[in-house]
N, C-alpha and C. Protein backbone atom coordinates (compact mmCIF):
# COMPACT_ATOMS: atom_id res chain seq x y z
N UNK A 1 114.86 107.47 85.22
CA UNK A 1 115.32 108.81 85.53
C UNK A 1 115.22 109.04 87.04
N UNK A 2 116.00 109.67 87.97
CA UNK A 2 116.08 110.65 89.25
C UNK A 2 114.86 111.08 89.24
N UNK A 3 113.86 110.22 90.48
CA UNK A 3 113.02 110.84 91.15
C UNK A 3 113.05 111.08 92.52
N UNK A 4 112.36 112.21 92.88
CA UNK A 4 112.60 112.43 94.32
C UNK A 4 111.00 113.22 94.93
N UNK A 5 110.41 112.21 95.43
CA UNK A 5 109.01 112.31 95.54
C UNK A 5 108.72 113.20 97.39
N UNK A 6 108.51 114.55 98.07
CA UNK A 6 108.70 114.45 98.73
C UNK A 6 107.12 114.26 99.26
N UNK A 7 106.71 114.20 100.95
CA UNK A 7 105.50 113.74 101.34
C UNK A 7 105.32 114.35 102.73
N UNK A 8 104.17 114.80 103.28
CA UNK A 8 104.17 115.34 104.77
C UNK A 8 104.12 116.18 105.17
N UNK A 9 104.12 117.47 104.34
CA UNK A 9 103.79 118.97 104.58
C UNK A 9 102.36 119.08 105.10
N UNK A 10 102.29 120.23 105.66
CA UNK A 10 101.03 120.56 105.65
C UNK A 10 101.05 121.51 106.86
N UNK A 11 100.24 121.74 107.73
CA UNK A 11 99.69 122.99 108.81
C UNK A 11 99.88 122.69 110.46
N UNK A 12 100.60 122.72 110.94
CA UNK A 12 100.83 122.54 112.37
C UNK A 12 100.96 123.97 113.08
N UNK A 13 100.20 123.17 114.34
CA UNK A 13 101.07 124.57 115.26
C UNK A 13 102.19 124.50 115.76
N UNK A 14 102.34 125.97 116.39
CA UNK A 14 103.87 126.31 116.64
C UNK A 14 103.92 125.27 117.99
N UNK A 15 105.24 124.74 118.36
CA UNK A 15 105.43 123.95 118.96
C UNK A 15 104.95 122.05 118.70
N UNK A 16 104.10 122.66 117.59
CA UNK A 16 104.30 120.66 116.65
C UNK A 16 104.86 120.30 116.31
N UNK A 17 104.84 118.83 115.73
CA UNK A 17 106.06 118.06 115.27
C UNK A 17 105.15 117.98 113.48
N UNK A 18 106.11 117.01 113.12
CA UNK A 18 105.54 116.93 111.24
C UNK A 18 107.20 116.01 111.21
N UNK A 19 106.48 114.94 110.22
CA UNK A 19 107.28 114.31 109.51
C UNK A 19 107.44 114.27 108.27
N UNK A 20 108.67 114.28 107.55
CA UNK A 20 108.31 114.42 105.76
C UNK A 20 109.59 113.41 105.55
N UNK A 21 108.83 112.96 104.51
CA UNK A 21 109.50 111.80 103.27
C UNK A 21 109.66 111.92 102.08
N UNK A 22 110.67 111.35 101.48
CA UNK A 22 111.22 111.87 100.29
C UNK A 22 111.50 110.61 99.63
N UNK A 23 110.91 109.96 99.05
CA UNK A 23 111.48 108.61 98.29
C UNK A 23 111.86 109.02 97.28
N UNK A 24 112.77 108.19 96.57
CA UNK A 24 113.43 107.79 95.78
C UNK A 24 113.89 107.24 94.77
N UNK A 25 114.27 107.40 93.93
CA UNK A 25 114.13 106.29 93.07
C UNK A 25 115.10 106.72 91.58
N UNK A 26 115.70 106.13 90.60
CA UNK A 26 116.30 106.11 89.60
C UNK A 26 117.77 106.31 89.47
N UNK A 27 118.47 105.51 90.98
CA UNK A 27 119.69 106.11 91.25
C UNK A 27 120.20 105.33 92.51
N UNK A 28 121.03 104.75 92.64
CA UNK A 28 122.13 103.99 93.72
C UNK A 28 121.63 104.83 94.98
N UNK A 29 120.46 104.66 95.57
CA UNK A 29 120.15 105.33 96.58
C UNK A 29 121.22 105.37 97.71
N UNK A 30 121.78 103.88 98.07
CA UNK A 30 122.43 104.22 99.32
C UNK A 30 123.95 104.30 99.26
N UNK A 31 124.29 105.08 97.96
CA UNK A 31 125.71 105.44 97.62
C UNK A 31 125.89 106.73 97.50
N UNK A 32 124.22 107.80 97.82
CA UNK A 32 124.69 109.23 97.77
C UNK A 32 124.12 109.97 99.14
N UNK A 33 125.03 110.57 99.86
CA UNK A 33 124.27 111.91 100.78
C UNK A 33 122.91 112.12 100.42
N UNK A 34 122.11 112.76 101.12
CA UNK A 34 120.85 112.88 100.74
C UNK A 34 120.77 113.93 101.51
N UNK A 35 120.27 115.16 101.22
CA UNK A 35 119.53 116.53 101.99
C UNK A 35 117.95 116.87 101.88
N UNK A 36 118.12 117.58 102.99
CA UNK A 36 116.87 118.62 103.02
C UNK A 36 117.04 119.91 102.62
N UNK A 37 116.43 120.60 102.50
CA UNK A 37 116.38 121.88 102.20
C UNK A 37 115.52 122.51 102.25
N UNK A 38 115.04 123.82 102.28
CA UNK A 38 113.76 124.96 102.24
C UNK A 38 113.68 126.24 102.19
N UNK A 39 112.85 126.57 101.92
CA UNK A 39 112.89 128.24 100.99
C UNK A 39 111.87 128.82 101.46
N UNK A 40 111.63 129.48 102.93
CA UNK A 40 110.65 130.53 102.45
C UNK A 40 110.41 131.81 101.77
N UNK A 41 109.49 132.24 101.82
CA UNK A 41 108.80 133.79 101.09
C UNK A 41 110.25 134.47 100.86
N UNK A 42 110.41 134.88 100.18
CA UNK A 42 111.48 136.30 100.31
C UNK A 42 112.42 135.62 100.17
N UNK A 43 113.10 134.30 100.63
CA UNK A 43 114.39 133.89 100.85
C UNK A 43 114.86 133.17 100.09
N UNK A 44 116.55 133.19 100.18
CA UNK A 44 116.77 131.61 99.32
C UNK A 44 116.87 130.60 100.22
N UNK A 45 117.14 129.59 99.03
CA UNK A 45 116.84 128.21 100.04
C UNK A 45 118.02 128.26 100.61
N UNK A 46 117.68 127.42 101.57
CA UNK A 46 119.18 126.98 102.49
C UNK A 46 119.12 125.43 103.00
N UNK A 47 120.31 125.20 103.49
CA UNK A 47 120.57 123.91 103.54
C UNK A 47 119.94 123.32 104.59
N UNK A 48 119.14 122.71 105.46
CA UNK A 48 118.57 122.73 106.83
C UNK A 48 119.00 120.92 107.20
N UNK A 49 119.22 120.30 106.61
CA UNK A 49 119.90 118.91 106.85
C UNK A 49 120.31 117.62 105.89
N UNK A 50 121.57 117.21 106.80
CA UNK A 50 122.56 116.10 105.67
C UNK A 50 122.41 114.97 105.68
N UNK A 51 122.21 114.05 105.34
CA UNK A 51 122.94 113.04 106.21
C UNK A 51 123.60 111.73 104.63
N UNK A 52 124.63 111.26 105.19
CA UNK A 52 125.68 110.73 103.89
C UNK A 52 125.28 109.50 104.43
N UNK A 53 126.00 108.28 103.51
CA UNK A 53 125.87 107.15 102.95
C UNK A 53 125.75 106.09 104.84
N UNK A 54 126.63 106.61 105.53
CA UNK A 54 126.99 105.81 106.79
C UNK A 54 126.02 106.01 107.42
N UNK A 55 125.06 107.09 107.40
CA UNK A 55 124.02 107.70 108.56
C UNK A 55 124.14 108.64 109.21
N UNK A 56 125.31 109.49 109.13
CA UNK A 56 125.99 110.60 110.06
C UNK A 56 125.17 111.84 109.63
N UNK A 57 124.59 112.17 110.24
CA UNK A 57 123.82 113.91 109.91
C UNK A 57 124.68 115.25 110.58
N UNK A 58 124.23 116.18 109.73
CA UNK A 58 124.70 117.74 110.28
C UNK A 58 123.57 118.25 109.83
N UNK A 59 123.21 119.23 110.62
CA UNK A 59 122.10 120.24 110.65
C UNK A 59 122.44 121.82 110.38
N UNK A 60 121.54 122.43 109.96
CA UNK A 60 121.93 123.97 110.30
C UNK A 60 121.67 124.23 111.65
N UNK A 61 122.12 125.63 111.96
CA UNK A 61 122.31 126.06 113.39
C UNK A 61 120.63 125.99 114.38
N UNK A 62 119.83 126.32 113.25
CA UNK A 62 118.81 126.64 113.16
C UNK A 62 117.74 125.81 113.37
N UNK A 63 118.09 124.78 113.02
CA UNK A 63 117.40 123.49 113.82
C UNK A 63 118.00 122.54 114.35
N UNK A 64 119.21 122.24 114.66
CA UNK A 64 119.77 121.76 115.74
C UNK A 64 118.82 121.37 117.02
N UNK A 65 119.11 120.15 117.32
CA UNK A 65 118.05 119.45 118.24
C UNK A 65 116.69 119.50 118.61
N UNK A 66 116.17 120.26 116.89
CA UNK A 66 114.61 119.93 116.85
C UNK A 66 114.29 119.14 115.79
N UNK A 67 115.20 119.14 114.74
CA UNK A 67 115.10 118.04 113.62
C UNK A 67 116.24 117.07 113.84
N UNK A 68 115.79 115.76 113.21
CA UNK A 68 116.62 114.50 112.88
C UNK A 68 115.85 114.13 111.42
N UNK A 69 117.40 113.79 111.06
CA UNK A 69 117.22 113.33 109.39
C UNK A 69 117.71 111.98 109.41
N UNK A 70 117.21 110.81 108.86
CA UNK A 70 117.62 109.44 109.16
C UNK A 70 116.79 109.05 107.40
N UNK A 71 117.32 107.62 107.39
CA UNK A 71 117.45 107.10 106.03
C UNK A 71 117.11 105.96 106.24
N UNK A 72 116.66 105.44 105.05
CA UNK A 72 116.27 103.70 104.89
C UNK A 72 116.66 103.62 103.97
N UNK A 73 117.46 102.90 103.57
CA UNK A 73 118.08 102.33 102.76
C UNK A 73 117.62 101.40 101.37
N UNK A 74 116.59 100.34 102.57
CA UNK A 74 116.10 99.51 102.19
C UNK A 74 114.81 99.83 101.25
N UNK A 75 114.20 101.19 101.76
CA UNK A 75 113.39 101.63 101.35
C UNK A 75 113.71 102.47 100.44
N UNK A 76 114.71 103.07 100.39
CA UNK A 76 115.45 104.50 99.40
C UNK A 76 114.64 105.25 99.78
N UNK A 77 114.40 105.70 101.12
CA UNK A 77 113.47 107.39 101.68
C UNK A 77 114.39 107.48 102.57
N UNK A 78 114.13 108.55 102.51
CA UNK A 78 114.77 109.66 103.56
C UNK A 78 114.30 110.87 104.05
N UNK A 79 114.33 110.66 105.28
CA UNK A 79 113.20 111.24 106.61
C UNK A 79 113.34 112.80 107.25
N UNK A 80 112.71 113.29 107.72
CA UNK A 80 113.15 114.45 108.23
C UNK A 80 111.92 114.84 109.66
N UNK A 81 112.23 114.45 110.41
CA UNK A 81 111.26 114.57 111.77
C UNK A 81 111.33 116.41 112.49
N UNK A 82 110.51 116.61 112.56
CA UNK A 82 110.41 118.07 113.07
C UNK A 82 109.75 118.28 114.13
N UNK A 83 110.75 118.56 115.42
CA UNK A 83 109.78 119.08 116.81
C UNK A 83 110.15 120.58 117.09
N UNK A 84 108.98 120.58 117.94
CA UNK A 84 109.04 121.80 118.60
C UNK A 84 108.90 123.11 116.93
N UNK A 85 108.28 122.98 116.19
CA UNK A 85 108.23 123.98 115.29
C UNK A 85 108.15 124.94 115.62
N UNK A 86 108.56 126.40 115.15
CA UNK A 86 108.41 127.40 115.03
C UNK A 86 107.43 128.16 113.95
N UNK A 87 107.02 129.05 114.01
CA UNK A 87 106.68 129.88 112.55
C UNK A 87 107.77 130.14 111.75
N UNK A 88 108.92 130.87 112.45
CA UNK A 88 110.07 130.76 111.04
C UNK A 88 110.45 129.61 110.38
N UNK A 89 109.91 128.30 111.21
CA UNK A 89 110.15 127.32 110.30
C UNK A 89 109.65 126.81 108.92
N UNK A 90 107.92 128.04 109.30
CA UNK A 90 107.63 127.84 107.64
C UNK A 90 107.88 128.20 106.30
N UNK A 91 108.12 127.36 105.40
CA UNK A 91 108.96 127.31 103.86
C UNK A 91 108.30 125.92 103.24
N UNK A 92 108.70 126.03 101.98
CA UNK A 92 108.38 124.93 101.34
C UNK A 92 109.92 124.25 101.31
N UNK A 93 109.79 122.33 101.48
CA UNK A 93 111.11 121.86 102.23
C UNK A 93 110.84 121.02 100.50
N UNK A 94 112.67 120.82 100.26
CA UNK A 94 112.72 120.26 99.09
C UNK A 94 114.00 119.09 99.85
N UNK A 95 113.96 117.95 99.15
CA UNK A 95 114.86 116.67 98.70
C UNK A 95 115.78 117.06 97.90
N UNK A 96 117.05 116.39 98.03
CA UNK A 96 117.98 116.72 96.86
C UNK A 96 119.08 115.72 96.98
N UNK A 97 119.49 115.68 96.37
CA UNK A 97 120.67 114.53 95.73
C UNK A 97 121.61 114.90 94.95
N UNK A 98 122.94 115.04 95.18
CA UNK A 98 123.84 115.88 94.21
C UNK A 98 125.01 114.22 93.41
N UNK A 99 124.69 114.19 92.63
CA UNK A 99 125.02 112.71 91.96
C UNK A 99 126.14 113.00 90.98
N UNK A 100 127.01 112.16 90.35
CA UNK A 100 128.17 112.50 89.80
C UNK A 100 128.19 113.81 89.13
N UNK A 101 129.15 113.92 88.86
CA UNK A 101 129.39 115.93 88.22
C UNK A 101 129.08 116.74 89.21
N UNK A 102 128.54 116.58 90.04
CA UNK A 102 127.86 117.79 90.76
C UNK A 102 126.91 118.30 90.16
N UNK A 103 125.40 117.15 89.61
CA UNK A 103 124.41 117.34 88.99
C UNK A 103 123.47 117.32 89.85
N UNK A 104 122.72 118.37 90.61
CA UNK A 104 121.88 118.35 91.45
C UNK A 104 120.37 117.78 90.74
N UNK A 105 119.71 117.12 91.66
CA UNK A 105 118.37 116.80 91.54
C UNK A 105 117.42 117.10 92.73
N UNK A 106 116.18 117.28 92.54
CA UNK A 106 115.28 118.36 93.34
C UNK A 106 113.89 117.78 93.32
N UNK A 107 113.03 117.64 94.62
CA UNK A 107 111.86 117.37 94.28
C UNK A 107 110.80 118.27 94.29
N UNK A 108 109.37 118.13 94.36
CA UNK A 108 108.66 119.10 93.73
C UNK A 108 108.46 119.72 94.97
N UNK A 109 109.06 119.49 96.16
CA UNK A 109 108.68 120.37 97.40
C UNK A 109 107.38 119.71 98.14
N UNK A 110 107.66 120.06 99.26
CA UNK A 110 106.13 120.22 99.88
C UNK A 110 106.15 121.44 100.99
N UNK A 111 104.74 121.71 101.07
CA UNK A 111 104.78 123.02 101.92
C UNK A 111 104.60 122.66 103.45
N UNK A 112 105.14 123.64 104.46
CA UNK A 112 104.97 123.49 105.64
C UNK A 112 104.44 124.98 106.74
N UNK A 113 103.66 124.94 107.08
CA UNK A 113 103.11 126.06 107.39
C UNK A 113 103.04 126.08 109.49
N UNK A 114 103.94 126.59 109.58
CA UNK A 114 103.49 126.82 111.32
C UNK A 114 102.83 127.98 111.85
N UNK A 115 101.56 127.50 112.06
CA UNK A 115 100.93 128.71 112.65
C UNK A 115 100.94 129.13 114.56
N UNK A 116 101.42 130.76 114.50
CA UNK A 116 101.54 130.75 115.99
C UNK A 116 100.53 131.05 116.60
């Protein structure tokens, strides 16, 4: 079955970096897009980064040239590097994989907390 294990949350300050990982597993890893995503308090989630089968990423506006999302293939994880944090950056960040039908899959999250 579609697992999507994510890893790396936790408590930084504002202006830290944090890395999170999301492995993989039960599914043609390097034949689907792979995202990030995150939800804080109050909000819905939103999309915060892409990146498809070739390596090509798009970001939201919102973190534009403080995150990079990159992939291993070899490994079936997929990365999400975070500089320069903010406090609005904290949310809990989820993995996802949208696989034939347009059947989304989701991992259990991890939390990220920037304190200013």
């Amino acid at each position: 079955q579609v697992q999507l294990v994510e890893s790396g949350g936790g408590l930084v300050q504002s202006g830290g970096s944090r890395s999170l990982s999301c492995a993989a597993s039960g599914f043609s890893f390097n034949a689907y897009a792979m995202n990030w995503y995150r939800q804080a308090p109050g909000k819905e989630r939103e999309l915060v980064a892409s990146i498809n089968t070739s390596g090509r990423t798009m970001y939201a506006d919102s973190v534009k040239g403080r995150f990079t999302c990159s992939r291993s293939n070899g490994e079936n994880t997929v990365y999400l590097q975070m500089n320069s944090l903010k406090p609005e950056d904290t949310a809990v960040y989820y993995c996802n994989v949208r696989l034939l039908f347009g059947k989304d899959y989701w991992g259990q999250g991890t939390q990220v907390t920037v304190s200013s």
